[in-house]
N, C-alpha and C. Protein backbone atom coordinates (compact mmCIF):
# COMPACT_ATOMS: atom_id res chain seq x y z
N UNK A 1 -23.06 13.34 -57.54
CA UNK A 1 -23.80 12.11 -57.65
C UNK A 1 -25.30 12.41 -57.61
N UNK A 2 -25.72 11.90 -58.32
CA UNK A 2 -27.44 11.68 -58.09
C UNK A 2 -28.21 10.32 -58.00
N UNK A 3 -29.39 10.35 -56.76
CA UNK A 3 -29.84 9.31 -56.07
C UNK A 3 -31.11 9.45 -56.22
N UNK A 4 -31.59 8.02 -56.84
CA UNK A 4 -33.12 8.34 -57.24
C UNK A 4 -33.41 6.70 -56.57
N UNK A 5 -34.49 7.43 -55.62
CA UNK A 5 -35.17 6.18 -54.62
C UNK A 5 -36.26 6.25 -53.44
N UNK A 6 -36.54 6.65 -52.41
CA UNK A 6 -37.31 6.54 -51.52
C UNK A 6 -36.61 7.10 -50.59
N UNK A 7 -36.90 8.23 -50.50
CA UNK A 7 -36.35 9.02 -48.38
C UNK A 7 -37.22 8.75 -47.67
N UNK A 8 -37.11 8.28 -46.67
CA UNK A 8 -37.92 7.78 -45.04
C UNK A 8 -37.20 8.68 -44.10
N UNK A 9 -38.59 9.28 -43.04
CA UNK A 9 -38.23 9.81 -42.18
C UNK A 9 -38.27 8.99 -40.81
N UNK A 10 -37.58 8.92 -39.53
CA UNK A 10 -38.20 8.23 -38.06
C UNK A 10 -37.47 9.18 -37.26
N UNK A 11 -38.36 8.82 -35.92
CA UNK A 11 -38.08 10.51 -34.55
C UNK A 11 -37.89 8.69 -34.23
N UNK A 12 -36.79 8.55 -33.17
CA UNK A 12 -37.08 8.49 -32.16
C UNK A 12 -36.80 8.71 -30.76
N UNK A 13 -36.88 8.43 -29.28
CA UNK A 13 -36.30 8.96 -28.67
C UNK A 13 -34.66 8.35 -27.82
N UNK A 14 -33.73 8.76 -27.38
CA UNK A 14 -32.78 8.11 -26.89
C UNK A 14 -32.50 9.32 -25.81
N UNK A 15 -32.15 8.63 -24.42
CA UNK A 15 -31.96 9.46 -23.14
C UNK A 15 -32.07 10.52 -23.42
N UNK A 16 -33.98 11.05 -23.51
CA UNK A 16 -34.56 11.91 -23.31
C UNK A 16 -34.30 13.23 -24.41
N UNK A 17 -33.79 12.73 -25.53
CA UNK A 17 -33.41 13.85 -26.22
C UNK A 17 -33.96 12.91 -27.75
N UNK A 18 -34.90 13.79 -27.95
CA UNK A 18 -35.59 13.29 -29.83
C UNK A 18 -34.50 13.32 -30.77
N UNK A 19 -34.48 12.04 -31.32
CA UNK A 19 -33.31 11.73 -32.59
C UNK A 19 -34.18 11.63 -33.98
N UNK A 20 -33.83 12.41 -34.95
CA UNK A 20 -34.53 12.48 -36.03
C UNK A 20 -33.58 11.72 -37.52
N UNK A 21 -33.81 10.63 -38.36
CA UNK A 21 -33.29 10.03 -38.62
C UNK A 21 -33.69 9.59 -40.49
N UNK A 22 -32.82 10.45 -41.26
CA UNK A 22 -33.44 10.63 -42.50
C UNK A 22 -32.54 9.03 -43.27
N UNK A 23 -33.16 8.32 -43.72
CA UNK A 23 -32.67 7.17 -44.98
C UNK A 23 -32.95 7.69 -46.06
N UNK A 24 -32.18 6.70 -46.82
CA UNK A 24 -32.50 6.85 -48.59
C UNK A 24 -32.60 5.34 -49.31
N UNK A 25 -33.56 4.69 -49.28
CA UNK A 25 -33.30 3.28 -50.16
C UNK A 25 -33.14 3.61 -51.56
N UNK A 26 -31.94 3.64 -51.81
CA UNK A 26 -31.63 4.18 -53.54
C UNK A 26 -32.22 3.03 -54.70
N UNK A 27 -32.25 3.24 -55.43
CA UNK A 27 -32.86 2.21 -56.23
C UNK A 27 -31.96 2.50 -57.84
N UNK A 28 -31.15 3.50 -57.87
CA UNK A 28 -30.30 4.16 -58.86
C UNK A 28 -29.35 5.37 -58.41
N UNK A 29 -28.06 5.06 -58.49
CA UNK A 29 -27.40 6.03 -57.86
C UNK A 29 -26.38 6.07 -59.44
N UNK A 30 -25.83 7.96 -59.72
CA UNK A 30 -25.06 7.98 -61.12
C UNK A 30 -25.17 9.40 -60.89
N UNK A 31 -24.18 9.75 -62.14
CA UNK A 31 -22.98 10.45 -62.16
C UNK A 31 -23.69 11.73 -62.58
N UNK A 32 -23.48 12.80 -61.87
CA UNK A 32 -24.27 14.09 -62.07
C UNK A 32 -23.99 14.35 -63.65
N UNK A 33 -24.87 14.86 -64.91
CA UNK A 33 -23.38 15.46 -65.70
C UNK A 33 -24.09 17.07 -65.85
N UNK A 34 -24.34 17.46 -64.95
CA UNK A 34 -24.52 18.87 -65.14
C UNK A 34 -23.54 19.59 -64.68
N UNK A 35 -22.56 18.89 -64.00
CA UNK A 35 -20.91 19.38 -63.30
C UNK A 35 -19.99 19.29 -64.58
N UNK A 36 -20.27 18.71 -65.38
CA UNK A 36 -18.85 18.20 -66.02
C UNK A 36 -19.51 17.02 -67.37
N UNK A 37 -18.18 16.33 -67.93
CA UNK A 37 -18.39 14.86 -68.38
C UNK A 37 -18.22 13.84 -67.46
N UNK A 38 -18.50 12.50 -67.93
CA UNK A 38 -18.26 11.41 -66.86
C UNK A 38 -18.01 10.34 -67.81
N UNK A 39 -17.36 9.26 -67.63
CA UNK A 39 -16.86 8.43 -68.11
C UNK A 39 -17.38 6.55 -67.90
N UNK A 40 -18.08 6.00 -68.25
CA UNK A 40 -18.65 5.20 -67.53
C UNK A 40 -18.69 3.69 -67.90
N UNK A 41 -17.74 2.55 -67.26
CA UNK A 41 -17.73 1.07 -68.11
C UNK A 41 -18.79 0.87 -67.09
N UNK A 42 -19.14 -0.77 -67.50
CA UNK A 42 -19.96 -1.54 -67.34
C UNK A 42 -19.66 -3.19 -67.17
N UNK A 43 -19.25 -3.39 -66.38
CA UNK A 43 -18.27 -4.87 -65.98
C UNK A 43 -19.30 -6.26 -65.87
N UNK A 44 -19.44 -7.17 -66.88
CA UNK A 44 -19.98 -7.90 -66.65
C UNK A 44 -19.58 -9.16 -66.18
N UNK A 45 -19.69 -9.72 -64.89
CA UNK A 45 -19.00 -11.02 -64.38
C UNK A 45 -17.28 -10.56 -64.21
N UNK A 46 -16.70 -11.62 -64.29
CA UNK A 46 -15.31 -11.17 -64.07
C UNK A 46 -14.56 -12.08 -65.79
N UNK A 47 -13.67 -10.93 -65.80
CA UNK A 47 -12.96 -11.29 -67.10
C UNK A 47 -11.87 -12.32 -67.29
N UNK A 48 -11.52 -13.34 -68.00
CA UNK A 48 -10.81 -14.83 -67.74
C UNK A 48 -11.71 -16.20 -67.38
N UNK A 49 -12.77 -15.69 -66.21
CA UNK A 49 -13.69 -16.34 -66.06
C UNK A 49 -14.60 -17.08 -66.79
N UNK A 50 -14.82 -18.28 -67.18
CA UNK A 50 -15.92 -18.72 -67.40
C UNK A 50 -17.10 -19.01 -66.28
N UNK A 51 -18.48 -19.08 -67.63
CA UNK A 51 -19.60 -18.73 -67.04
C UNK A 51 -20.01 -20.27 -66.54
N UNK A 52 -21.22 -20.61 -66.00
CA UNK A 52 -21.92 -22.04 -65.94
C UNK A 52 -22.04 -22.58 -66.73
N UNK A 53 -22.16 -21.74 -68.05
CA UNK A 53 -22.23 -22.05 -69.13
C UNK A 53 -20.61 -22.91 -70.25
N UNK A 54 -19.76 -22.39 -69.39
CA UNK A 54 -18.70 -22.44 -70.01
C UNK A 54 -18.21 -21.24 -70.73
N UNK A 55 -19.04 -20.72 -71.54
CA UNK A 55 -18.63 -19.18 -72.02
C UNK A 55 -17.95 -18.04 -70.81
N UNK A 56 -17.04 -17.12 -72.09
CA UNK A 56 -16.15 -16.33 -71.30
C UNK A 56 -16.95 -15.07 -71.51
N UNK A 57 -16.85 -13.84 -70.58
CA UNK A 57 -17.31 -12.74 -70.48
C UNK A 57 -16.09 -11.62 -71.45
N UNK A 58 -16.45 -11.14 -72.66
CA UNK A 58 -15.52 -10.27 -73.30
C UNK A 58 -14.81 -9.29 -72.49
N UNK A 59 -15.34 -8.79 -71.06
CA UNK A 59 -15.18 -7.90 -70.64
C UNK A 59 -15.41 -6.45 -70.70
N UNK A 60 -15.41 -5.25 -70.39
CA UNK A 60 -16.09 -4.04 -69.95
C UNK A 60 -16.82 -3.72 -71.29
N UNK A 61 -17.84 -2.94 -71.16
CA UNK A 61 -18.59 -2.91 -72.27
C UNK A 61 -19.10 -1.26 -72.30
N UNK A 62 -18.33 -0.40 -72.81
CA UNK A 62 -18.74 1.14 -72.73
C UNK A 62 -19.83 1.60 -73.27
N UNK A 63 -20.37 2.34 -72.21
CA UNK A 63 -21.79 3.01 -72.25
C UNK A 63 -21.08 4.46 -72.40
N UNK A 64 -22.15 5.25 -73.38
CA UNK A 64 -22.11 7.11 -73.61
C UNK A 64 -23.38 7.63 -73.04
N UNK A 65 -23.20 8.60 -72.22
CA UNK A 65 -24.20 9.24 -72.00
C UNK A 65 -24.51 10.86 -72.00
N UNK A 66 -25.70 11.17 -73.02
CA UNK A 66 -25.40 12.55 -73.17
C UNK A 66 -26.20 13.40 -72.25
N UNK A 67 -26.06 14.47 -72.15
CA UNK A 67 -27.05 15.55 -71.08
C UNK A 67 -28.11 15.56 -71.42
């Protein structure tokens, strides 16, 4: 997987022993393809469903992605 976003670091302390505490606010997380291929739909709303609109969602909509 690959995660593209913001790492934050914080110390702080808890009964006397420093806790060091790494986040990641991802903002895009996806599919390595330097391992392999990957395969990837794209689900919009739920399928059967109509919208507010009244319109129905065709359902999954395939994306290709090359290296």
């Amino acid at each position: 997987m690959v995660v593209h976003g913001r790492l934050s670091q914080r110390s702080y302390d808890r009964n006397g022993v420093e806790v060091v505490a790494l986040e990641i606010d991802a903002l895009v997380v996806g599919h390595d393809l330097t391992k392999g291929v990957s395969r990837f739909e794209k689900t919009v709303g739920h399928r059967g469903e109509g919208d507010a609109d009244g319109s129905v969602d065709p359902g999954p909509v395939p994306v290709t992605a090359s290296p």
